[in-house]
Protein backbone atom coordinates (compact mmCIF):
# COMPACT_ATOMS: atom_id res chain seq x y z
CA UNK A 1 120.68 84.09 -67.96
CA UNK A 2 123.30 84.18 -65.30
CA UNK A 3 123.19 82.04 -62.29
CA UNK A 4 120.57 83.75 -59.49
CA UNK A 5 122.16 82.75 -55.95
CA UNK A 6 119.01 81.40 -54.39
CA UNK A 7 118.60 78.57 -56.81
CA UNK A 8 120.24 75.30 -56.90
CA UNK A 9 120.23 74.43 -60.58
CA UNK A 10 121.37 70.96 -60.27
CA UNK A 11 117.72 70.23 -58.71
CA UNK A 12 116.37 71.37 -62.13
CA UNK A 13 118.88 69.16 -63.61
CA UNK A 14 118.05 66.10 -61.74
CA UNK A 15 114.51 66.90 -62.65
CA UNK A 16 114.78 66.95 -66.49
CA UNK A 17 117.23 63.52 -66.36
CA UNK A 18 114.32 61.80 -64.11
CA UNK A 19 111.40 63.16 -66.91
CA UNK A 20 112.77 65.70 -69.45
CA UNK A 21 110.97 68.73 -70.00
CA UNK A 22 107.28 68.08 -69.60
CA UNK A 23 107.55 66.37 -65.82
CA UNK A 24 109.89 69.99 -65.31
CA UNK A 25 106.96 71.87 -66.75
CA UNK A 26 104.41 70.44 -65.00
CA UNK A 27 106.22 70.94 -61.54
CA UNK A 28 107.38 74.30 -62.19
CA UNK A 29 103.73 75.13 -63.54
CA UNK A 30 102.17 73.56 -60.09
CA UNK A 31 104.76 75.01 -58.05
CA UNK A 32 103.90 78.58 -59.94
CA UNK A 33 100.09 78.09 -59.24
CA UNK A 34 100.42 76.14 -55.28
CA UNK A 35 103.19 78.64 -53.74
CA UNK A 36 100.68 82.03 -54.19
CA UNK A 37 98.11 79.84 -52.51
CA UNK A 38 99.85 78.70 -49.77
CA UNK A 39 101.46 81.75 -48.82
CA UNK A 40 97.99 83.77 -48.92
CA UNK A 41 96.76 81.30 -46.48
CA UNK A 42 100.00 82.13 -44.13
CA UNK A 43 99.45 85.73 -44.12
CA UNK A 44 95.29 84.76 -43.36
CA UNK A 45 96.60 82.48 -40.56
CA UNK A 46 99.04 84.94 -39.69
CA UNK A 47 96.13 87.85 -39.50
CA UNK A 48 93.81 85.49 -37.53
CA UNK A 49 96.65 84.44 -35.08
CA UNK A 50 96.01 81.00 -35.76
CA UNK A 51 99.54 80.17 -36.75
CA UNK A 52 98.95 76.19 -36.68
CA UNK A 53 97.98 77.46 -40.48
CA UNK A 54 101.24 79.46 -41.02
CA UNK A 55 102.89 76.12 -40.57
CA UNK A 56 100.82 73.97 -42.51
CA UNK A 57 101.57 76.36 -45.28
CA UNK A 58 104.75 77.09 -44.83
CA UNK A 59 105.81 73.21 -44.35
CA UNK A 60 103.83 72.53 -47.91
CA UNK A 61 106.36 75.57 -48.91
CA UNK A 62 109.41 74.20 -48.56
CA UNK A 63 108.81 70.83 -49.65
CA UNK A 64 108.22 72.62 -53.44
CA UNK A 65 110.97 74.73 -53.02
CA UNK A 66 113.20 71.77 -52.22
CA UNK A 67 112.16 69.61 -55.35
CA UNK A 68 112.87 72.81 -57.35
CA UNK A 69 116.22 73.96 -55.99
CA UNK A 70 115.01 76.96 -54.36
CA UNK A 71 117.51 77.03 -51.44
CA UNK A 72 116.47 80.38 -50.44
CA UNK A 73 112.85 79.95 -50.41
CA UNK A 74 113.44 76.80 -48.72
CA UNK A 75 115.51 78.72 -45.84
CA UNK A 76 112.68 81.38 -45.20
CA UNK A 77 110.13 78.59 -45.19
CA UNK A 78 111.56 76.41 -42.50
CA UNK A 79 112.55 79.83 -40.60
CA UNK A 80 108.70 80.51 -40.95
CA UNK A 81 107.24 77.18 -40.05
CA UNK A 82 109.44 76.82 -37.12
CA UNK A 83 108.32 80.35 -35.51
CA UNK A 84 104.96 79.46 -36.25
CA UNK A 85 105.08 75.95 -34.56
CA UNK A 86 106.93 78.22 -31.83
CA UNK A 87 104.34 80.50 -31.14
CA UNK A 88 106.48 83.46 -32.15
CA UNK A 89 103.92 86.25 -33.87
CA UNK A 90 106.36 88.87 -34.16
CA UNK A 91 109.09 86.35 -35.99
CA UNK A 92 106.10 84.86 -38.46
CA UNK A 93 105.03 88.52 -39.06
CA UNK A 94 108.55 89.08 -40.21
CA UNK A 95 109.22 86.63 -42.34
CA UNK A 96 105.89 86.79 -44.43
CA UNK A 97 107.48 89.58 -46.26
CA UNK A 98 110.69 88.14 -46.93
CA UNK A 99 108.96 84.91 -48.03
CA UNK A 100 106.37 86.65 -49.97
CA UNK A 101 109.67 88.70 -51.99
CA UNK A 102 112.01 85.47 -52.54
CA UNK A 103 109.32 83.60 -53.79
CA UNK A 104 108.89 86.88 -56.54
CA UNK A 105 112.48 86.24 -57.46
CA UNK A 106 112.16 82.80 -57.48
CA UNK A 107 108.72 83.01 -59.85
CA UNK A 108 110.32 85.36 -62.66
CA UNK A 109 113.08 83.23 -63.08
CA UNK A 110 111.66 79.90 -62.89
CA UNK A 111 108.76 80.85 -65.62
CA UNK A 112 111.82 81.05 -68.39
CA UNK A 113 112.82 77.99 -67.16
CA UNK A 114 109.26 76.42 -67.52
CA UNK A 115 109.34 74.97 -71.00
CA UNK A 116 113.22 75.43 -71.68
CA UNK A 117 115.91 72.95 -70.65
CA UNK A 118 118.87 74.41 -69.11
């Protein structure tokens, strides 16, 4: 599969020489089941105006995306977390979107990568 511009491979690299495949299963599988969760509970926060939540979330976010190499996920996470520790609604309920459809790119192509070594 050819590169995809929002990951960083060599995170996935670093990964597998740290603990081989099963440690890069296991956080690809937790990061696969955790990110849905957490961004659900941004768009409640969001909803409810309580945006503390939106950057609880969206903090918990970007530390996965980080230890995966998913530089673009990362980006709209820390964009989100800062507007919600900002107070700015309108920015938060722009980015949910954006965060929501990056983490969909990031999802298909990190469940080929869940058991394979690259």
């Amino acid at each position: 599969m050819e590169k995809e511009p929002w990951l960083d491979e060599t995170a996935l690299e670093k990964l597998y020489a740290l603990g081989g495949e099963e440690l890069v299963g296991k956080m690809i599988r937790l990061f696969l089941e955790n990110v849905p969760k957490r961004i659900a509970a941004a768009t409640n926060g969001e909803k409810s105006g309580d945006l503390r939540v939106v950057e609880q979330a969206a903090h918990s976010i970007q530390s996965s995306a980080g230890n995966l190499g998913a530089s673009r996920l990362l980006a709209t996470a820390v964009d989100l977390e800062r507007a919600a520790g900002k107070q700015q609604a309108e920015q938060v309920s722009a980015l949910l979107p954006r965060l929501q459809q990056t983490f969909e790119q990031v999802k298909s192509y990190l469940e080929e990568k869940k058991e394979k070594k690259p």
